[in-house]
Protein backbone atom coordinates (compact mmCIF):
# COMPACT_ATOMS: atom_id res chain seq x y z
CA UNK A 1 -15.44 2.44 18.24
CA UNK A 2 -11.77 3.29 18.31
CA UNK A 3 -9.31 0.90 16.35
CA UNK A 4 -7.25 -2.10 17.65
CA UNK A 5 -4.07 -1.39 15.88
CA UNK A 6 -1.84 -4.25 15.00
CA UNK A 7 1.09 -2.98 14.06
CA UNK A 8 3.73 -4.53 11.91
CA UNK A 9 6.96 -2.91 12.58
CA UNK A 10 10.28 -2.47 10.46
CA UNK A 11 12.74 -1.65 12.68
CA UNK A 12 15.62 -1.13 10.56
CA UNK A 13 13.49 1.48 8.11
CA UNK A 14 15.55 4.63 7.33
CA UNK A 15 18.83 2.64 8.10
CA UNK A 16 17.66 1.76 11.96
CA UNK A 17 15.93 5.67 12.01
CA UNK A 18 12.56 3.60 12.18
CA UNK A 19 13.18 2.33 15.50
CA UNK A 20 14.02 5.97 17.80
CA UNK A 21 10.97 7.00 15.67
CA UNK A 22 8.76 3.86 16.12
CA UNK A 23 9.03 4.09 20.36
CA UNK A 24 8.08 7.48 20.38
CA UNK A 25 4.80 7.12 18.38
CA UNK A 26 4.47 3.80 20.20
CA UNK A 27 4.29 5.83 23.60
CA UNK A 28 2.34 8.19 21.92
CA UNK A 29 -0.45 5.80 21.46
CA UNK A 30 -0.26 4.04 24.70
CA UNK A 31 -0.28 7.38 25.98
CA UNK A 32 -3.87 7.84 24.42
CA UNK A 33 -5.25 4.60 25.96
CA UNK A 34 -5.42 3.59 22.19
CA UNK A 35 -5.57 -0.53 22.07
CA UNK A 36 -1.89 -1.53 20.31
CA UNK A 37 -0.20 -5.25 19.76
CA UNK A 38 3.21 -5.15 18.14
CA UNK A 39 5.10 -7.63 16.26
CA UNK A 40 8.60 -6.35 14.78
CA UNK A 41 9.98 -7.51 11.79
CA UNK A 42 12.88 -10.01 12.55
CA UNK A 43 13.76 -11.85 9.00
CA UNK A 44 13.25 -10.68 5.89
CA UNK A 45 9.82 -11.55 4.14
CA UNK A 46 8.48 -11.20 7.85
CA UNK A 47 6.00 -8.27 7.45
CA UNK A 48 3.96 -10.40 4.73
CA UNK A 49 4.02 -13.56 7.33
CA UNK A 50 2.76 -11.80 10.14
CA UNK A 51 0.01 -10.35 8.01
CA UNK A 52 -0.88 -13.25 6.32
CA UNK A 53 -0.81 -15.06 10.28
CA UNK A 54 -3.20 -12.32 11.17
CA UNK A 55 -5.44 -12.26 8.62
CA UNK A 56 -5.64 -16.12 9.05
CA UNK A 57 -6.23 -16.48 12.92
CA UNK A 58 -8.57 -13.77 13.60
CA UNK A 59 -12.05 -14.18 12.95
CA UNK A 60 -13.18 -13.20 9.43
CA UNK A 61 -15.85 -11.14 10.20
CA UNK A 62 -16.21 -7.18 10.65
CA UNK A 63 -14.39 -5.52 13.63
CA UNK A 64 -12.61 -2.73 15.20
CA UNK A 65 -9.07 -4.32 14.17
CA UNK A 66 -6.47 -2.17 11.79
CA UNK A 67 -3.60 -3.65 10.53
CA UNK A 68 -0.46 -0.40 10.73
CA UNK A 69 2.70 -1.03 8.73
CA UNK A 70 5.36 0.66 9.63
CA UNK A 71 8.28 1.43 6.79
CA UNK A 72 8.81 1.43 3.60
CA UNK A 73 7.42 0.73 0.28
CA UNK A 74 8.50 -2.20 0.19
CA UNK A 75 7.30 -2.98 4.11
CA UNK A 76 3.76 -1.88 3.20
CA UNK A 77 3.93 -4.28 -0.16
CA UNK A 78 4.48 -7.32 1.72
CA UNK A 79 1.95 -6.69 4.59
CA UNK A 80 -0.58 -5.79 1.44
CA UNK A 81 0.28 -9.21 -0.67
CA UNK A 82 -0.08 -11.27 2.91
CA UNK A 83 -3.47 -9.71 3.88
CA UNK A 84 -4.40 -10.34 0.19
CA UNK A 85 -3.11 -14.02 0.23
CA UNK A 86 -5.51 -14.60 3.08
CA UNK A 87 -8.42 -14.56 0.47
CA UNK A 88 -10.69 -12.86 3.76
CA UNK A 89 -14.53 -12.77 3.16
CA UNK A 90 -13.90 -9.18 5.25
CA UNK A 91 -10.50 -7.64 4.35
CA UNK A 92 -8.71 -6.07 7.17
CA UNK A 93 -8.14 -2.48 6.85
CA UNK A 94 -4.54 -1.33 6.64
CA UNK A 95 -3.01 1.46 7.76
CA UNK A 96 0.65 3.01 7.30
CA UNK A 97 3.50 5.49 8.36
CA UNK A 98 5.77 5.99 5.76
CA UNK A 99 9.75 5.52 7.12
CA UNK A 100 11.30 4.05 4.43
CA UNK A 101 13.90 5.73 1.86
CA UNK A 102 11.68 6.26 -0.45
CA UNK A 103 7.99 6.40 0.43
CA UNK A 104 6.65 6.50 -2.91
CA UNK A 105 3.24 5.50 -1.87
CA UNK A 106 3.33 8.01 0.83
CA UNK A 107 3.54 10.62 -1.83
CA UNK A 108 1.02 8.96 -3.87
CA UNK A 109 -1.44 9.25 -0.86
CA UNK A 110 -0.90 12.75 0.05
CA UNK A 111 0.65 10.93 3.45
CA UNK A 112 3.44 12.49 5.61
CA UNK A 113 6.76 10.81 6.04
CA UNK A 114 8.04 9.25 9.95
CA UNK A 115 9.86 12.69 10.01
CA UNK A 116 6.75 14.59 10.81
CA UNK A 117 5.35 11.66 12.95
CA UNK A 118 3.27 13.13 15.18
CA UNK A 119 1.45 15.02 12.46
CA UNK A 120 0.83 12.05 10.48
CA UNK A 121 -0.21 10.27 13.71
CA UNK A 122 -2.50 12.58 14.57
CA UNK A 123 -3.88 12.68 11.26
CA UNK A 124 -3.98 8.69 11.14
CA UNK A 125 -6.15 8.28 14.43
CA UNK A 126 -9.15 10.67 12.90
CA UNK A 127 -9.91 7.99 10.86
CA UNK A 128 -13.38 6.62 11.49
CA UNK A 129 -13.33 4.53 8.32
CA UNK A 130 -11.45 2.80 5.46
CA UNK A 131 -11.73 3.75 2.04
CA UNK A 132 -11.29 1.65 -0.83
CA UNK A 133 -8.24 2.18 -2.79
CA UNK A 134 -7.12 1.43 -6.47
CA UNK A 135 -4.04 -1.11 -6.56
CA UNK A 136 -2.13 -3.54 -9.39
CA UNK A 137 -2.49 -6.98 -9.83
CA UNK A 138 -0.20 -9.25 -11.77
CA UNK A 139 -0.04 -12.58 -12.77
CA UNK A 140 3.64 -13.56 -13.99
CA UNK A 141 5.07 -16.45 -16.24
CA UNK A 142 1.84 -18.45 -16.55
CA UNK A 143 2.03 -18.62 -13.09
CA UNK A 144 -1.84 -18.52 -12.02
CA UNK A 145 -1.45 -17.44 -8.59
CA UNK A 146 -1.73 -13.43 -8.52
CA UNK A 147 0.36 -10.92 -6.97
CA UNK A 148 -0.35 -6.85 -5.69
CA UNK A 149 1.26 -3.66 -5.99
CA UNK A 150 0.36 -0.32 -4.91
CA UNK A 151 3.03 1.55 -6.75
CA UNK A 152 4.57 0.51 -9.50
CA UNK A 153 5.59 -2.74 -11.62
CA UNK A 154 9.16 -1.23 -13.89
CA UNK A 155 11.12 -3.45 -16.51
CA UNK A 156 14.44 -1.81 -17.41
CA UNK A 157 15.38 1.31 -16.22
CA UNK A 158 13.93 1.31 -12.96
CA UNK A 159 14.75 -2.38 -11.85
CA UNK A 160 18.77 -1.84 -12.46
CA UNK A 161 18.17 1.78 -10.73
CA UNK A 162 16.54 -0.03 -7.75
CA UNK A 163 19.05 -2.78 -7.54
CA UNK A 164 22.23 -0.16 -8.03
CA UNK A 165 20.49 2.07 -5.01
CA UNK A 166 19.94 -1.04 -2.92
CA UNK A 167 23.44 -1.87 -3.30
CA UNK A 168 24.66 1.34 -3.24
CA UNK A 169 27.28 2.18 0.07
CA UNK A 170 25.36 5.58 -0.30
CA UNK A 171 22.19 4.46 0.42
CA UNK A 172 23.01 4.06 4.36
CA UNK A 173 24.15 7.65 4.63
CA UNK A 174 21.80 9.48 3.31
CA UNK A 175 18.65 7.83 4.91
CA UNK A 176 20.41 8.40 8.24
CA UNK A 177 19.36 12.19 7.53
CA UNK A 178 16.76 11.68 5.67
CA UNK A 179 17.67 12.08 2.13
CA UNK A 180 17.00 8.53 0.96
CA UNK A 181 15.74 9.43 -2.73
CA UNK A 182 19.04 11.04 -3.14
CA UNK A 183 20.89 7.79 -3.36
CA UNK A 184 18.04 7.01 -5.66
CA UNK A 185 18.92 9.86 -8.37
CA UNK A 186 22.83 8.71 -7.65
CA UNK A 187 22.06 5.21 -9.15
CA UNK A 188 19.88 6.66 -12.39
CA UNK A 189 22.65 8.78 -13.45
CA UNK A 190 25.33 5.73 -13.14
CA UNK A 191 22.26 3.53 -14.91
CA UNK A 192 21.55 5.73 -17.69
CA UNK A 193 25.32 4.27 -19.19
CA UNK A 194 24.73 1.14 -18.47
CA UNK A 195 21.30 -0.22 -18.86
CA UNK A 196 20.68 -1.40 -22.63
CA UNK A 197 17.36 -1.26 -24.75
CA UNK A 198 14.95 -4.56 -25.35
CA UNK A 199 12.12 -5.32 -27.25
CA UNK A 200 8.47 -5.22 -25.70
CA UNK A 201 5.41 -6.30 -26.98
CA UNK A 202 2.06 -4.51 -25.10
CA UNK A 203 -1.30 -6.17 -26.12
CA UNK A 204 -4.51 -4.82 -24.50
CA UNK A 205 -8.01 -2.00 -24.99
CA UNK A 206 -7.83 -3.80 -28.51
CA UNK A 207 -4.51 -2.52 -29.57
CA UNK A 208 -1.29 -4.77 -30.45
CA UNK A 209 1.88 -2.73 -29.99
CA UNK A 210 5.48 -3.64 -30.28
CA UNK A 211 8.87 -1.46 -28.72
CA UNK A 212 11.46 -2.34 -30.28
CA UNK A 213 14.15 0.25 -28.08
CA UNK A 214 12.17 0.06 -24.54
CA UNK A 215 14.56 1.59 -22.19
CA UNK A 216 12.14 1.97 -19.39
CA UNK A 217 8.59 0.56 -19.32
CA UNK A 218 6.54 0.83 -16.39
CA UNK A 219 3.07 0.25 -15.19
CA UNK A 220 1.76 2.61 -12.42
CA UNK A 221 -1.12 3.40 -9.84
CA UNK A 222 0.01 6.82 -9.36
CA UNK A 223 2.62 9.32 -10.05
CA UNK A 224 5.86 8.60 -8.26
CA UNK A 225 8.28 6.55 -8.35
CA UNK A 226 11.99 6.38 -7.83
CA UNK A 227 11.90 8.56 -4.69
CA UNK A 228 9.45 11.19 -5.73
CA UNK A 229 10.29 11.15 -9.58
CA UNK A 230 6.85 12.20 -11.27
CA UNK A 231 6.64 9.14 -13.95
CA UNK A 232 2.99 9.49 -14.79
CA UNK A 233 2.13 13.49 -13.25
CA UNK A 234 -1.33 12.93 -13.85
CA UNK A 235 -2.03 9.59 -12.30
CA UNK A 236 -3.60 9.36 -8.98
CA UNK A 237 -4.50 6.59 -6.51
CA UNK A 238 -7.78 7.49 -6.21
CA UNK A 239 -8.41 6.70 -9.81
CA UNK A 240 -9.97 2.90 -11.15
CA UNK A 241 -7.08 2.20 -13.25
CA UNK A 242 -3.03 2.01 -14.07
CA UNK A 243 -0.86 3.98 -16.28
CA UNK A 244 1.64 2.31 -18.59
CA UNK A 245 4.24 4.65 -19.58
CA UNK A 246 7.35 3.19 -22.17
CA UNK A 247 10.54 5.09 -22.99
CA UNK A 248 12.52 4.68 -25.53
CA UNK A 249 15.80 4.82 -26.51
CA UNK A 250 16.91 6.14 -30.22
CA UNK A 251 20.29 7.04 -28.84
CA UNK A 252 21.62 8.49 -25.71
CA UNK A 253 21.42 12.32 -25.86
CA UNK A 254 18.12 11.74 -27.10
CA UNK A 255 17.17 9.75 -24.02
CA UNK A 256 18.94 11.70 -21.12
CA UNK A 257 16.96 14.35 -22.48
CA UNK A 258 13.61 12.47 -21.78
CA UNK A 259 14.68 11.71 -18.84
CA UNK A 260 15.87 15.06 -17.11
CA UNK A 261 12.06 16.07 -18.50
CA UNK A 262 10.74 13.81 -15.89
CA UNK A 263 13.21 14.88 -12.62
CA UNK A 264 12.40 18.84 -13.99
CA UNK A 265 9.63 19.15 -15.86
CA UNK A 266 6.96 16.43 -15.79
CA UNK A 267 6.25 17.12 -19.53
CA UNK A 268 7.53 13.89 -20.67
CA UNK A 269 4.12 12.53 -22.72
CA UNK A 270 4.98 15.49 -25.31
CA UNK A 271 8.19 13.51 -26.60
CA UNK A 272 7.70 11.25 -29.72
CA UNK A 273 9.85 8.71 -27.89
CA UNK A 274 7.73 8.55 -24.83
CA UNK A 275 4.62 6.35 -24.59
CA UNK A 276 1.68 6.40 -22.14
CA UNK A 277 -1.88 4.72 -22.20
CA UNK A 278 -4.19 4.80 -19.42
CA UNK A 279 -5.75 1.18 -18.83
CA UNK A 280 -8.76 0.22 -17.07
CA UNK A 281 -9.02 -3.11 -18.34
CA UNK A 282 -7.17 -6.24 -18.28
CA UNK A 283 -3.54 -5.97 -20.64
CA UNK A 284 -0.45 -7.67 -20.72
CA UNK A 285 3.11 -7.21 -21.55
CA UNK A 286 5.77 -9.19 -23.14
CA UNK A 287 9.27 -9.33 -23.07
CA UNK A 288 11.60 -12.17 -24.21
CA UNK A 289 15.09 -10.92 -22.50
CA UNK A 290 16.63 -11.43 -19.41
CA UNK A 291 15.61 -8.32 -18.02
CA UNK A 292 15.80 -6.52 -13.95
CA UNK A 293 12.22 -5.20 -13.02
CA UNK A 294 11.41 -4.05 -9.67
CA UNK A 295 7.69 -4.36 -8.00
CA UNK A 296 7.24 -1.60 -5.00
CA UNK A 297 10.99 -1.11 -4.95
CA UNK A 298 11.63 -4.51 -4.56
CA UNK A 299 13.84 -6.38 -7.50
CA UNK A 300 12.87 -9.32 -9.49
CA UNK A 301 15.52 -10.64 -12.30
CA UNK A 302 13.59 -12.84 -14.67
CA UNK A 303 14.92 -14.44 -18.29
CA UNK A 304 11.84 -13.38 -19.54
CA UNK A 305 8.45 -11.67 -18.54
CA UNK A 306 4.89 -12.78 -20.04
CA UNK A 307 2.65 -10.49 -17.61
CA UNK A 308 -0.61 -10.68 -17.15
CA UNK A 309 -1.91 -6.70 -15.15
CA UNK A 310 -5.11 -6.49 -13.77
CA UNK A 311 -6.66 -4.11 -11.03
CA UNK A 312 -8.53 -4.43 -7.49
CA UNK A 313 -9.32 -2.38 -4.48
CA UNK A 314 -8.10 -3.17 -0.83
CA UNK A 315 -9.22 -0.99 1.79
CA UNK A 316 -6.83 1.74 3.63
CA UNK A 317 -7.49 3.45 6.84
CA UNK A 318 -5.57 6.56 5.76
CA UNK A 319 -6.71 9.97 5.96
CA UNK A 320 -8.53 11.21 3.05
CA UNK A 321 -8.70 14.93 1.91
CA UNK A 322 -11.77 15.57 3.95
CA UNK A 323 -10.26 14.31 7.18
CA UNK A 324 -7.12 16.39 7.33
């Protein structure tokens, strides 16, 4: 049985790209007689009300229906936490086109970006079945009410680099032609000056450890982030756990030098300074400074951070190695 696709649309994706690209691969499936209902984005937070709104009203029971986000990162996180919130006995599969700036999960998933469309369209409506896929869970503050990501949860680093980039007068340009991660690298170099060192505390797998100089600190489900930065090179999605990988920072030559290992080398776990631990149990992480973290791109700017990480599966309709 073919899929009812309802498809939860970011219009301004790619600085407004996202829309010239969403109406042709709209036609495209009308074209095929392929069932479609559309609801576009028109506030922000919308994609994770609509989803939550769908995965409310329609019956919970097993059907045809997909749920196709359209974006970016952080588009396909909200759609994600509102199917989640809607605590379904029978999850509704979800489906994506990457046409964000960034499309870190794209990566992660072997996907193609919006630029190559048709391909990835193509590729998408093969699919004769979801597959279960690994993803983070979080619980933050003592707050018990739990919260997903499919990329990455970053204290430090990462959350000013996100919030600079998001900010950033650049970042308009270059995802009008496609170069969104670009604007990405502009903010890291401006960041690496700016953002200071805190103390961490990491307590999980029966191990206690303490950071004294955390620069960047990072939990991930596979290896990008950042744009296409390899963080953790030999995570993957398909794996049954996260990644937690903690820089730190002695002084600065010391830590641009860890750093550039990551944008050209990917040989960052052989540095003394450099911390990773794969986790497939429950662990959490402390810190007790007002600190800028970002969740799937998106920023969060806590005085503190007493996190709680867990993992789950939700399934994707996405094409899998044997289907393309």
């Amino acid at each position: 049985m073919r899929p009812h696709f309802y498809a939860i649309i970011n219009q301004h994706a790619g600085n407004y790209r996202g829309r010239e690209i969403w109406h042709k691969i709209q036609d495209y499936i009308i074209g095929l007689d392929i069932r479609l209902s559309v609801l576009i984005s028109s506030y922000p937070g919308a994609p994770r009300d609509y989803a939550y709104d769908l995965a409310s009203d329609l019956p919970d029971k097993k059907s045809n229906i997909v749920i196709l986000a359209f974006g970016g990162d952080g588009t396909l996180h909200e759609v994600l936490n509102g199917l989640l919130d809607a605590k379904r006995k029978h999850p509704l599969p979800l489906a994506y086109i990457a046409a964000g700036s960034g499309n870190d999960f794209a990566r992660g998933a072997k996907l193609e970006s919006a630029r190559h469309w048709k391909k990835n369209l193509q590729e998408l409506l093969k699919v004769d079945h979801s597959n279960n896929l690994n993803i983070g869970v979080y619980q933050l503050n003592k707050n018990p009410k739990k919260h997903y990501f499919m990329n990455s949860f970053g204290i430090g680093f990462d959350g000013a680099v996100v919030n600079a980039s998001n900010k950033s007068k650049f970042k308009k340009r270059f995802n009008y032609v496609g170069f969104g991660a670009v604007s990405y690298l502009i903010s890291a170099i401006a960041m690496v000056f700016q953002a200071k060192s805190y103390s961490a505390e990491f307590e999980g797998n029966n191990l206690q450890k303490k950071f004294p100089n955390t620069f960047l600190m990072t939990v991930t489900n596979h290896p990008y982030f950042g744009g296409g930065i390899k963080i953790a090179p030999d995570e993957k999605i398909e794996m049954h756990d996260l990644k937690l990988v903690v820089f730190q920072k002695n002084n600065l030559i010391q830590l641009i030098g860890n750093l550039l290992t990551i944008v050209f080398g990917s040989f960052q776990y052989k540095m003394k300074s450099v911390y990773n631990k794969t986790l497939k149990d429950d662990f959490s992480l402390n810190v007790d400074s007002k600190q800028l973290a970002q969740i799937d791109g998106q920023v969060l700017n806590e005085d503190y951070y007493k996190l709680n990480f867990s993992r789950t599966t939700y399934p994707f309709w996405i094409p899998t190695k044997s289907e393309k």
